[in-house]
C-alpha atoms as a PDB file:
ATOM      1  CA  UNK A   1      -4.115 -65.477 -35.718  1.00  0.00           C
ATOM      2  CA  UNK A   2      -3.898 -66.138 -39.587  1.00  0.00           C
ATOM      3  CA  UNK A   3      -5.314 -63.460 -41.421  1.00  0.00           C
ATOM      4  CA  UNK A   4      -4.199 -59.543 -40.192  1.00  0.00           C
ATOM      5  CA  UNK A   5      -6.132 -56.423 -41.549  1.00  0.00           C
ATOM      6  CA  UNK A   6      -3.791 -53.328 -40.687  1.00  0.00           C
ATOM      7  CA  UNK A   7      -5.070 -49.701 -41.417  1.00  0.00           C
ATOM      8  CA  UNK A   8      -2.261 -47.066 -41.574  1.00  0.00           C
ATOM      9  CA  UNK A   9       0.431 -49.437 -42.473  1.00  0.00           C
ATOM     10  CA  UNK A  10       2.673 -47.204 -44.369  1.00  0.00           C
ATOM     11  CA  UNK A  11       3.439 -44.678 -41.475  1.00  0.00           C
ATOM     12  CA  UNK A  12       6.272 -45.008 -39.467  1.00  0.00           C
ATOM     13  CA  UNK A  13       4.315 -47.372 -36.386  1.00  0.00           C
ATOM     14  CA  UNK A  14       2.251 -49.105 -38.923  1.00  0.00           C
ATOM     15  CA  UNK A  15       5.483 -50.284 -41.284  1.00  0.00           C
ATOM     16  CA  UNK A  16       6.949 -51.320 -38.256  1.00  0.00           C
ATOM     17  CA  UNK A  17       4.213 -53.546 -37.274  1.00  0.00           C
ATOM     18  CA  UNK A  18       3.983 -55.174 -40.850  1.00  0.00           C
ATOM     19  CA  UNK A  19       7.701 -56.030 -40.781  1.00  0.00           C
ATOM     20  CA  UNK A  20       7.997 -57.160 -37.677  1.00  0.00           C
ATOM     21  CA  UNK A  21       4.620 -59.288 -37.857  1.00  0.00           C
ATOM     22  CA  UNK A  22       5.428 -60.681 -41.183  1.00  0.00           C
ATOM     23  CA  UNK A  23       9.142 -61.694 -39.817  1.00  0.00           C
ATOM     24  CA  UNK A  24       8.138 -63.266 -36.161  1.00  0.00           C
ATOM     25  CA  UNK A  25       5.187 -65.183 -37.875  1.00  0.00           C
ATOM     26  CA  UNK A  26       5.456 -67.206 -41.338  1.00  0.00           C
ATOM     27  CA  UNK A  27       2.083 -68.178 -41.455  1.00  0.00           C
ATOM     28  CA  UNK A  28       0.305 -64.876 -41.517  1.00  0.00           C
ATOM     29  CA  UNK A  29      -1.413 -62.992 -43.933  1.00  0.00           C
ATOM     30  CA  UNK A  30      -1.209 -59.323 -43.591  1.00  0.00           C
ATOM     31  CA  UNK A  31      -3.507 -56.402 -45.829  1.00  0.00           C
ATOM     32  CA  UNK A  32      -2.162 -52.792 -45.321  1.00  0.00           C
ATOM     33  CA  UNK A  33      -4.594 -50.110 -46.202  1.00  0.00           C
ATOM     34  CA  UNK A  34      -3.505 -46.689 -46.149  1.00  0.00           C
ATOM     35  CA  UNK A  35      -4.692 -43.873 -48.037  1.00  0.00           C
ATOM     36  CA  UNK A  36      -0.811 -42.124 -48.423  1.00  0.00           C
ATOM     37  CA  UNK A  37      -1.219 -39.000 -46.768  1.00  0.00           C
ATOM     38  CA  UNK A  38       1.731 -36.887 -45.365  1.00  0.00           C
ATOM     39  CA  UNK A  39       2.593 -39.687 -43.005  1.00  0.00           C
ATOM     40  CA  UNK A  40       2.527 -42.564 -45.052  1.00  0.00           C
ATOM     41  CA  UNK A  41       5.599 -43.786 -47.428  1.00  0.00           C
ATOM     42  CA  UNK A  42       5.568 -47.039 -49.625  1.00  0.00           C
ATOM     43  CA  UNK A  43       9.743 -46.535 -49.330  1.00  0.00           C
ATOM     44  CA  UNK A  44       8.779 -48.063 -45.527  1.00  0.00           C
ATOM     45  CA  UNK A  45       7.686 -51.416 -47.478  1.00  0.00           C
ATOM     46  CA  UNK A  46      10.010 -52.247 -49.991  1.00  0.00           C
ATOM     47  CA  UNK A  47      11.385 -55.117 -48.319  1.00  0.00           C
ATOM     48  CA  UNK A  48       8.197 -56.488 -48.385  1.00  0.00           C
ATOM     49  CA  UNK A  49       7.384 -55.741 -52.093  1.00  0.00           C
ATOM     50  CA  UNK A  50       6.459 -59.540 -53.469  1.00  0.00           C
ATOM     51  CA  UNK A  51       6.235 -61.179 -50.702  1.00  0.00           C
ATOM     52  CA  UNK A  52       3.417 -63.452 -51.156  1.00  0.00           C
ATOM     53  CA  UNK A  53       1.790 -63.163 -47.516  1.00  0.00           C
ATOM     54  CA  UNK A  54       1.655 -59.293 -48.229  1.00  0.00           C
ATOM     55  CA  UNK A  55      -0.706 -57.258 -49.800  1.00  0.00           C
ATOM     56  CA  UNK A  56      -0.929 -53.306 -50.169  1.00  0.00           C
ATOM     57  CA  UNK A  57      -4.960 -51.839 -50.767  1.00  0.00           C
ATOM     58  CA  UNK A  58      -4.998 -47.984 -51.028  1.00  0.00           C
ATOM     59  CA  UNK A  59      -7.725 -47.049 -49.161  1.00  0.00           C
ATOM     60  CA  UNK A  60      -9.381 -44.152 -47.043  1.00  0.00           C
ATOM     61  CA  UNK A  61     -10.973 -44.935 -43.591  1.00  0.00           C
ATOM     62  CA  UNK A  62     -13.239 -42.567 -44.075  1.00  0.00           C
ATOM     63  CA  UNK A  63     -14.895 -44.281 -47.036  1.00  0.00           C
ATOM     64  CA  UNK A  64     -17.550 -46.799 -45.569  1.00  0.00           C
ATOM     65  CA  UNK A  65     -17.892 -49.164 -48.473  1.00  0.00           C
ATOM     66  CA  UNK A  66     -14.547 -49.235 -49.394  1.00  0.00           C
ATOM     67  CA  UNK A  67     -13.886 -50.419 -45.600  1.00  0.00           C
ATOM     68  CA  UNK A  68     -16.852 -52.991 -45.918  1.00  0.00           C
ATOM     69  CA  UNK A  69     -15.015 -54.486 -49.337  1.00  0.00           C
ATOM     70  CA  UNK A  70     -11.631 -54.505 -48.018  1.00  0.00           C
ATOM     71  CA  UNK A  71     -12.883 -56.775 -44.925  1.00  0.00           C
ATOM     72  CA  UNK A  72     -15.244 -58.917 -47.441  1.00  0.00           C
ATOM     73  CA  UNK A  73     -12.147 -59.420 -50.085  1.00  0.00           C
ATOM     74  CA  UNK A  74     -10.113 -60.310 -47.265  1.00  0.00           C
ATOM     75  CA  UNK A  75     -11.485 -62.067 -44.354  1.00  0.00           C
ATOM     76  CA  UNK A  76      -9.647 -60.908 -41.730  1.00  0.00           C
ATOM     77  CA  UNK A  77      -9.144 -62.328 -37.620  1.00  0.00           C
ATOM     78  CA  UNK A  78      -8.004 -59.084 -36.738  1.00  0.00           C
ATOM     79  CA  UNK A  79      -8.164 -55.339 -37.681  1.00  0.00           C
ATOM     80  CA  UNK A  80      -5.082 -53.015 -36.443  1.00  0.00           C
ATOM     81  CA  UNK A  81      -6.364 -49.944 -36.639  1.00  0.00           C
ATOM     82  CA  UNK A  82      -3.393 -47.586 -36.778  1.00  0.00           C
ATOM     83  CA  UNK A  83      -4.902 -45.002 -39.604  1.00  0.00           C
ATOM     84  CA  UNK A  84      -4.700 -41.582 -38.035  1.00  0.00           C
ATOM     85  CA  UNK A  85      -4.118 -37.601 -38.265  1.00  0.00           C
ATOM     86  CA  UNK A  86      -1.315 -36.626 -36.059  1.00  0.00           C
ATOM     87  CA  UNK A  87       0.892 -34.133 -34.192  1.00  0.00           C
ATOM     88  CA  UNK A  88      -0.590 -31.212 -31.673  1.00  0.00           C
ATOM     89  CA  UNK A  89       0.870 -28.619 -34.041  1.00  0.00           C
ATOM     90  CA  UNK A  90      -0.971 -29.802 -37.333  1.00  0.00           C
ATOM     91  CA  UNK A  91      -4.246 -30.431 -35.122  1.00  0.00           C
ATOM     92  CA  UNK A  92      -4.457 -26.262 -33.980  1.00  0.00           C
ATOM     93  CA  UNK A  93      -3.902 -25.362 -37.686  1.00  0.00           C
ATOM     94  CA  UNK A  94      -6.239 -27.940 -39.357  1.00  0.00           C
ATOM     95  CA  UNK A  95      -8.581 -29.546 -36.845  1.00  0.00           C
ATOM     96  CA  UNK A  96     -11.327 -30.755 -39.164  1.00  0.00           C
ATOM     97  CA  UNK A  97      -8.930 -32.638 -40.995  1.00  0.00           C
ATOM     98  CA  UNK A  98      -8.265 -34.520 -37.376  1.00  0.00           C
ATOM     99  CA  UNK A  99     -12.157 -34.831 -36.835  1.00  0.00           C
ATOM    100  CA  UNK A 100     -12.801 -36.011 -40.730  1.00  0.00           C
ATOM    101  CA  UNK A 101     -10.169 -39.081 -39.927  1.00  0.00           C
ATOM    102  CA  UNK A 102      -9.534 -39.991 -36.846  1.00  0.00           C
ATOM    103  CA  UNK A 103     -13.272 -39.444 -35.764  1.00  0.00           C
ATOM    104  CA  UNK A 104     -15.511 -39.936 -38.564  1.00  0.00           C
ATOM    105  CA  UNK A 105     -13.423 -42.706 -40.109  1.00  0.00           C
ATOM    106  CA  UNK A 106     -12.559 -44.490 -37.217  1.00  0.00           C
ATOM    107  CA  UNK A 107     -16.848 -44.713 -36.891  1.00  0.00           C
ATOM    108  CA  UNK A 108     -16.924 -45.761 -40.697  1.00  0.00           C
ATOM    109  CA  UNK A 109     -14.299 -48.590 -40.068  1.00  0.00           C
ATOM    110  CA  UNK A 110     -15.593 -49.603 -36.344  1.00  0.00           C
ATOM    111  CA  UNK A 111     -19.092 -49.854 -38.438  1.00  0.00           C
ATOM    112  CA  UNK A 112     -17.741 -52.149 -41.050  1.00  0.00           C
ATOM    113  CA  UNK A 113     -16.182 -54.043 -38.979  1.00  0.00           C
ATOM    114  CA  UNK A 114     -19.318 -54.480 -37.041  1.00  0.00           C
ATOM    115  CA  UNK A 115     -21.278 -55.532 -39.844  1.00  0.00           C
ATOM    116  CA  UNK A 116     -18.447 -58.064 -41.413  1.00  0.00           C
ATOM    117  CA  UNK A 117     -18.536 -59.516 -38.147  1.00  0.00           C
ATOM    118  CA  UNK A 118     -22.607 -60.085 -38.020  1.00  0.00           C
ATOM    119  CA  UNK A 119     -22.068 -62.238 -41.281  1.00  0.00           C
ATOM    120  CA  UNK A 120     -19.337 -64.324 -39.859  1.00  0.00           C
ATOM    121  CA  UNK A 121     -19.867 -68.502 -38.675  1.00  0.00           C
ATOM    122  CA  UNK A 122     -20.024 -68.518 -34.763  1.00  0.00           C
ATOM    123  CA  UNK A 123     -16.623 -69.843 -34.502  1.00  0.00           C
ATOM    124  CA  UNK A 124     -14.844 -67.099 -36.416  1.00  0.00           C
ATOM    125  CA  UNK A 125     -16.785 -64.647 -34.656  1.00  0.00           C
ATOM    126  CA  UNK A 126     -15.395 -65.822 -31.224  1.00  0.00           C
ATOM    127  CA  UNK A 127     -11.903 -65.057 -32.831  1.00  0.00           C
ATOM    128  CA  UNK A 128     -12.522 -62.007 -34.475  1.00  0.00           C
ATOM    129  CA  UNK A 129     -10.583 -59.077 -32.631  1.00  0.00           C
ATOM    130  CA  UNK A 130     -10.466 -55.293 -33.083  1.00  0.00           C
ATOM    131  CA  UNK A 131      -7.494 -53.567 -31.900  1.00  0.00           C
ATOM    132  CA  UNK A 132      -7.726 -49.797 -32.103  1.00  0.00           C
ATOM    133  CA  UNK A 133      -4.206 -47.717 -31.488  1.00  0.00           C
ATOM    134  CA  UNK A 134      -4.890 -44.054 -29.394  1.00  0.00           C
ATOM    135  CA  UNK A 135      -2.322 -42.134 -27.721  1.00  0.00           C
ATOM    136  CA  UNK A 136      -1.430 -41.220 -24.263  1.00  0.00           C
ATOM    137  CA  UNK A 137      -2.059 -37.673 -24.585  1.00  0.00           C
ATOM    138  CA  UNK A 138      -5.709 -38.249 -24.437  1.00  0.00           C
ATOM    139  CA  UNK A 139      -5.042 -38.221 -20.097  1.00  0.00           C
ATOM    140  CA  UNK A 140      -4.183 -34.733 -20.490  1.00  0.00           C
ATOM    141  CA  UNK A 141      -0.690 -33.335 -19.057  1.00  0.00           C
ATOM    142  CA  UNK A 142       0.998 -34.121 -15.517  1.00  0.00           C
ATOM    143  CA  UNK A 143       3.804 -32.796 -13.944  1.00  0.00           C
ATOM    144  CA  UNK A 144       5.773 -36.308 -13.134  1.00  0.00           C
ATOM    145  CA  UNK A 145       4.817 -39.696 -13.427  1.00  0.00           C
ATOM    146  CA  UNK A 146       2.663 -41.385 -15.318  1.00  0.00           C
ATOM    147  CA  UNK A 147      -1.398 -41.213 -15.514  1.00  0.00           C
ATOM    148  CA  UNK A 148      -3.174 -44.673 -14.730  1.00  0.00           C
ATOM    149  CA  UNK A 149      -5.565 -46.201 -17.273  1.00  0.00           C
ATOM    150  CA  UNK A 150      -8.260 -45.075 -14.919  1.00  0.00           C
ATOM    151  CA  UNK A 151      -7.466 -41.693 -15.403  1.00  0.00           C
ATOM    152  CA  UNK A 152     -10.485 -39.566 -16.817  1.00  0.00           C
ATOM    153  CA  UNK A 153      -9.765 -38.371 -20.098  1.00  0.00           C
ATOM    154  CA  UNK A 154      -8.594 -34.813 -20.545  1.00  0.00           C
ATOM    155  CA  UNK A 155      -7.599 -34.056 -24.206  1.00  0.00           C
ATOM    156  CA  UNK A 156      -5.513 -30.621 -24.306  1.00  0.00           C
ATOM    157  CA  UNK A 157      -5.659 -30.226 -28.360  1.00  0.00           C
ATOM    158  CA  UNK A 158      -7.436 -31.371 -31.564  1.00  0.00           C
ATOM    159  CA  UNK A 159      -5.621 -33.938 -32.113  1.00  0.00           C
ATOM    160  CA  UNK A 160      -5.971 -35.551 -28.622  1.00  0.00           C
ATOM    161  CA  UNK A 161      -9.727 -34.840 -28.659  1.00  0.00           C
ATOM    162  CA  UNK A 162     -10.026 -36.874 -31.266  1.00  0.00           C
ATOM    163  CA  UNK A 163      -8.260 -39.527 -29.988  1.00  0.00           C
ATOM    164  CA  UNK A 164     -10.708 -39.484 -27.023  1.00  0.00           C
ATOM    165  CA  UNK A 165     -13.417 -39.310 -29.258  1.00  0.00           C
ATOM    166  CA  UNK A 166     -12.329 -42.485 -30.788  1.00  0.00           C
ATOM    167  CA  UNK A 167     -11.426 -44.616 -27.110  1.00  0.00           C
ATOM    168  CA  UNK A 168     -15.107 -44.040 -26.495  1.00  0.00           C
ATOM    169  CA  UNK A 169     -16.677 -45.030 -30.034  1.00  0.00           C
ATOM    170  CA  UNK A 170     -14.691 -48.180 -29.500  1.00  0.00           C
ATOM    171  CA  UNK A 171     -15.889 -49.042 -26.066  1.00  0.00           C
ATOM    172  CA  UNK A 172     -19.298 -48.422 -27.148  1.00  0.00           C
ATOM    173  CA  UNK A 173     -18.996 -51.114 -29.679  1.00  0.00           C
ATOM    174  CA  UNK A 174     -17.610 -53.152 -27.183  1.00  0.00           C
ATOM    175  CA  UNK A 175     -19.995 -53.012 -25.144  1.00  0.00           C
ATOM    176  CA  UNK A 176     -22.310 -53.614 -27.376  1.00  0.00           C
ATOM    177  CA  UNK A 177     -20.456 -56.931 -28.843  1.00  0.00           C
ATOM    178  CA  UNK A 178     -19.236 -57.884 -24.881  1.00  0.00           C
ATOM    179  CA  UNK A 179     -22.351 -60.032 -25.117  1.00  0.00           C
ATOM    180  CA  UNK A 180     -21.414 -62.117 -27.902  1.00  0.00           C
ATOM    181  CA  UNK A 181     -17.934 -62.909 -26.810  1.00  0.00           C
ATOM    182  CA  UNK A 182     -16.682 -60.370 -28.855  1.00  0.00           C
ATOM    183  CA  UNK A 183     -13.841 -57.784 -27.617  1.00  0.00           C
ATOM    184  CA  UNK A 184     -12.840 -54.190 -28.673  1.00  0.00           C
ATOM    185  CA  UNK A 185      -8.931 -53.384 -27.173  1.00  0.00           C
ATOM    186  CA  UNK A 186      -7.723 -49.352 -27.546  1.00  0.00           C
ATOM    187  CA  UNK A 187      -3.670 -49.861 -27.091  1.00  0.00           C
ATOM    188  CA  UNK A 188      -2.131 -46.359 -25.859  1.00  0.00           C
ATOM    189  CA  UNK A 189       1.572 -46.537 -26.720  1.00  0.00           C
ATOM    190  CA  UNK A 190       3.580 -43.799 -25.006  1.00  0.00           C
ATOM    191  CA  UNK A 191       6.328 -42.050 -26.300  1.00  0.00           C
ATOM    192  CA  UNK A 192       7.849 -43.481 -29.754  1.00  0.00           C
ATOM    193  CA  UNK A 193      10.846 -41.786 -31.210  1.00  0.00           C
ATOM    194  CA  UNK A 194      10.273 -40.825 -35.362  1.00  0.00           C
ATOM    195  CA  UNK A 195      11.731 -38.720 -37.904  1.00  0.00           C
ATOM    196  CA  UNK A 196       8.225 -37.169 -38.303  1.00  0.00           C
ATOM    197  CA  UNK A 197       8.040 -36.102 -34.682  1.00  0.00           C
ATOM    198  CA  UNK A 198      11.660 -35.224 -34.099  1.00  0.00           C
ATOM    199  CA  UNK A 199      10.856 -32.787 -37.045  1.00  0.00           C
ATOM    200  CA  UNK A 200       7.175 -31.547 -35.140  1.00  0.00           C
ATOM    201  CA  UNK A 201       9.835 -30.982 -32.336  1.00  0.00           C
ATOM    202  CA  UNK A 202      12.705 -29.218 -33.765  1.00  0.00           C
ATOM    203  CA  UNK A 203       9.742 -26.781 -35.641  1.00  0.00           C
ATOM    204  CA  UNK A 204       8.813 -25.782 -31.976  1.00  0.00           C
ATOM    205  CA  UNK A 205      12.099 -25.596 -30.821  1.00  0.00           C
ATOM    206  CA  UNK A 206      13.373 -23.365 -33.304  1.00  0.00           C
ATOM    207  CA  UNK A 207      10.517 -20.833 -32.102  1.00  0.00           C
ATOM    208  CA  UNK A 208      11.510 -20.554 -28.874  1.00  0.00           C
ATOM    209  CA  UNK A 209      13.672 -17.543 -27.407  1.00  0.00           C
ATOM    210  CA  UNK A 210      17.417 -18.390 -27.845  1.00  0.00           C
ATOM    211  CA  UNK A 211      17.714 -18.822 -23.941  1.00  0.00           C
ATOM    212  CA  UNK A 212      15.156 -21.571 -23.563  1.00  0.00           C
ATOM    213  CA  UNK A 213      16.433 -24.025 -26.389  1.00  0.00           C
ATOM    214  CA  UNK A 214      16.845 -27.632 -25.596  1.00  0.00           C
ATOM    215  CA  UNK A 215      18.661 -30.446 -27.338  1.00  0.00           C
ATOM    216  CA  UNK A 216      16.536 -33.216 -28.023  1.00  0.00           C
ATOM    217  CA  UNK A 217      17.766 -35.633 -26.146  1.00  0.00           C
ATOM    218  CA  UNK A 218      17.692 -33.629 -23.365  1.00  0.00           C
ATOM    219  CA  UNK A 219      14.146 -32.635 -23.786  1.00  0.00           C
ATOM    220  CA  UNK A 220      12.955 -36.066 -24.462  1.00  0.00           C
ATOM    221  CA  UNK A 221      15.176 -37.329 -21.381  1.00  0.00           C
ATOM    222  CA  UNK A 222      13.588 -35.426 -19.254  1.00  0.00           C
ATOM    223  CA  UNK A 223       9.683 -36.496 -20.410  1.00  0.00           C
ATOM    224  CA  UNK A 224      10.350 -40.406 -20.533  1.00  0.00           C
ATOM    225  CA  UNK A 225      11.935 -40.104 -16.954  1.00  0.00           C
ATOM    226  CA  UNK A 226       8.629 -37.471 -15.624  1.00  0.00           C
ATOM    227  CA  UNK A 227       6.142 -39.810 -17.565  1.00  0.00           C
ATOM    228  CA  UNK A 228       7.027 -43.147 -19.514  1.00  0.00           C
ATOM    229  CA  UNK A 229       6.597 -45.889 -17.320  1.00  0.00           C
ATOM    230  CA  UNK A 230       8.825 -48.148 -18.903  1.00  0.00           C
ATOM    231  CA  UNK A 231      12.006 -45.336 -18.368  1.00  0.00           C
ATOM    232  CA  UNK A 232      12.821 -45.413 -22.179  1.00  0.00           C
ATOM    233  CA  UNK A 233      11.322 -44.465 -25.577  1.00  0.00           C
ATOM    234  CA  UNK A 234       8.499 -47.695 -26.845  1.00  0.00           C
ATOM    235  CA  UNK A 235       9.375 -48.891 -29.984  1.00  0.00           C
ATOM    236  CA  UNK A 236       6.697 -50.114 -32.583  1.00  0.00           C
ATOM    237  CA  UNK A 237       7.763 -53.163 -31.551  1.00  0.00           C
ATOM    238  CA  UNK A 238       6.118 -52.651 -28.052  1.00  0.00           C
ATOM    239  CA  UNK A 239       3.097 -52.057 -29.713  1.00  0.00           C
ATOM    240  CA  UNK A 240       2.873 -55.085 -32.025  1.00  0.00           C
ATOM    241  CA  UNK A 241       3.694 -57.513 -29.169  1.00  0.00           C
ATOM    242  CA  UNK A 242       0.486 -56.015 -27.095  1.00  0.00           C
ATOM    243  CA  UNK A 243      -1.158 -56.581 -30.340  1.00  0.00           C
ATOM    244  CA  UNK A 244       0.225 -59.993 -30.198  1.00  0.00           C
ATOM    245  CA  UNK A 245      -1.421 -60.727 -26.630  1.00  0.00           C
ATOM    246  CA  UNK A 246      -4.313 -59.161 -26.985  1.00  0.00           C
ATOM    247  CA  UNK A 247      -5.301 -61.184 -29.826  1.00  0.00           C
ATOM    248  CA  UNK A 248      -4.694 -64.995 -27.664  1.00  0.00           C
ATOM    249  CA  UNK A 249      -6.349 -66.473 -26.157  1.00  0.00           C
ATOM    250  CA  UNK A 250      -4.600 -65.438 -22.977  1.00  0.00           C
ATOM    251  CA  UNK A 251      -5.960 -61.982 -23.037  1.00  0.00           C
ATOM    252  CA  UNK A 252      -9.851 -63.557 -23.743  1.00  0.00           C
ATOM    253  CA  UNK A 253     -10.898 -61.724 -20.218  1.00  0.00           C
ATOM    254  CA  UNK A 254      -9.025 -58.172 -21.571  1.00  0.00           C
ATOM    255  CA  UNK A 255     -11.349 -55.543 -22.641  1.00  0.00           C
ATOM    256  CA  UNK A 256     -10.942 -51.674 -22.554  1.00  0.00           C
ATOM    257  CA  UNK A 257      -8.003 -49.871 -23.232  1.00  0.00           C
ATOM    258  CA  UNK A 258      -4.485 -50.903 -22.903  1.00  0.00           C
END
């Protein structure tokens, strides 16, 4: 693992990811592409600013070519694909936009990637990974507990739909590259505390009658105990360490989503 291609890098997950990567390994080489929507903040990166390992491209998954440079220019091991449209609330009131990126330009990047890997030496091609970030709300909603990765999915908004739509453009590549030695992961982080969702949260809150308010904490409380395996927010660090294992050697018989 030398050479890191990470889409969505400026949001609050994706930053995350680039500091902690670029801290726990001194060897790596790490692109961030984002195209610095609502979610995404260069403030995240400044501690990075001149490090030599780090590079910033501003970029749009949804634009094919600029996808198929990027991975040329760069010559990645591994795409992170963390680029996405989120939050329920902003899904109902602009659903097209959720469609337009995390559908349409999740296809656009899978296809690049695709093609950069066709052109590759046979050795690099064994190495080459694709790790593509969903969500858990794409099993739909459940009382208590937590779904297993078995679990059809059952999308209950625009914004999980898409999500969906994406876990199953990924596993058709990867069925498609199984052959060749090639895997396709979809990582499904549960529930992350952020500014930008506390906010989604307090907006709906604030709606509610008087009587039915909740304190964060409480709220949240009482979803990780009903439904987060682990019993306690995930940090992005949770995610980068799958991202870690997935992309050994140790994980070379690990296919599907995660």
């Amino acid at each position: 693992m030398n050479r890191i291609m990470v889409t969505g890098g400026a949001g609050f997950i994706g930053s995350n990811f680039v500091h902690y990567m670029l801290r726990c390994y001194p060897d790596l080489k790490l692109v961030n592409l984002d195209a610095l929507t609502y979610a995404g903040n260069l403030a995240n990166l400044k501690p990075v600013d001149g490090d030599p390992r780090y590079r910033f491209l501003k970029a749009d998954i949804r634009d094919g070519q600029a996808m198929a440079k990027a991975l040329a220019d760069f010559d990645p091991d591994i795409v992170m694909h963390l680029a996405a449209e989120s939050h329920v609330d902003r899904s109902i009131d602009v659903p097209c936009e959720f469609v337009m990126t995390n559908v349409v330009g999740t296809v656009q990047l899978l296809e690049a990637a695709r093609h950069y890997w066709a052109e590759l030496s046979e050795p690099k091609r064994c190495e080459f990974r694709f790790l593509h970030v969903s969500t858990d709300e794409v099993y739909g909603s459940i009382a208590s507990g937590s779904w297993p990765e078995t679990h059809p999915l059952e999308p209950n908004s625009p914004y999980s739909a898409a999500k969906a739509a994406n876990i199953n453009f990924a596993q058709c590549v990867a069925k498609d590259l199984a052959g060749h030695g090639i895997r396709v992961n979809t990582i499904c982080p549960g529930m992350i505390e952020t500014p930008l969702n506390r906010g989604v949260w307090q907006a709906w809150n604030d709606r509610r009658p008087q009587e039915a308010k909740q304190d964060y904490h409480e709220w949240a409380g009482g979803k990780i105990e009903n439904a987060v395996p682990l019993g306690r927010w995930q940090q992005p660090e949770d995610v980068a360490d799958m991202a870690v294992f997935l992309s050994s050697q140790r994980a070379h018989n690990v296919t599907g989503q995660t």
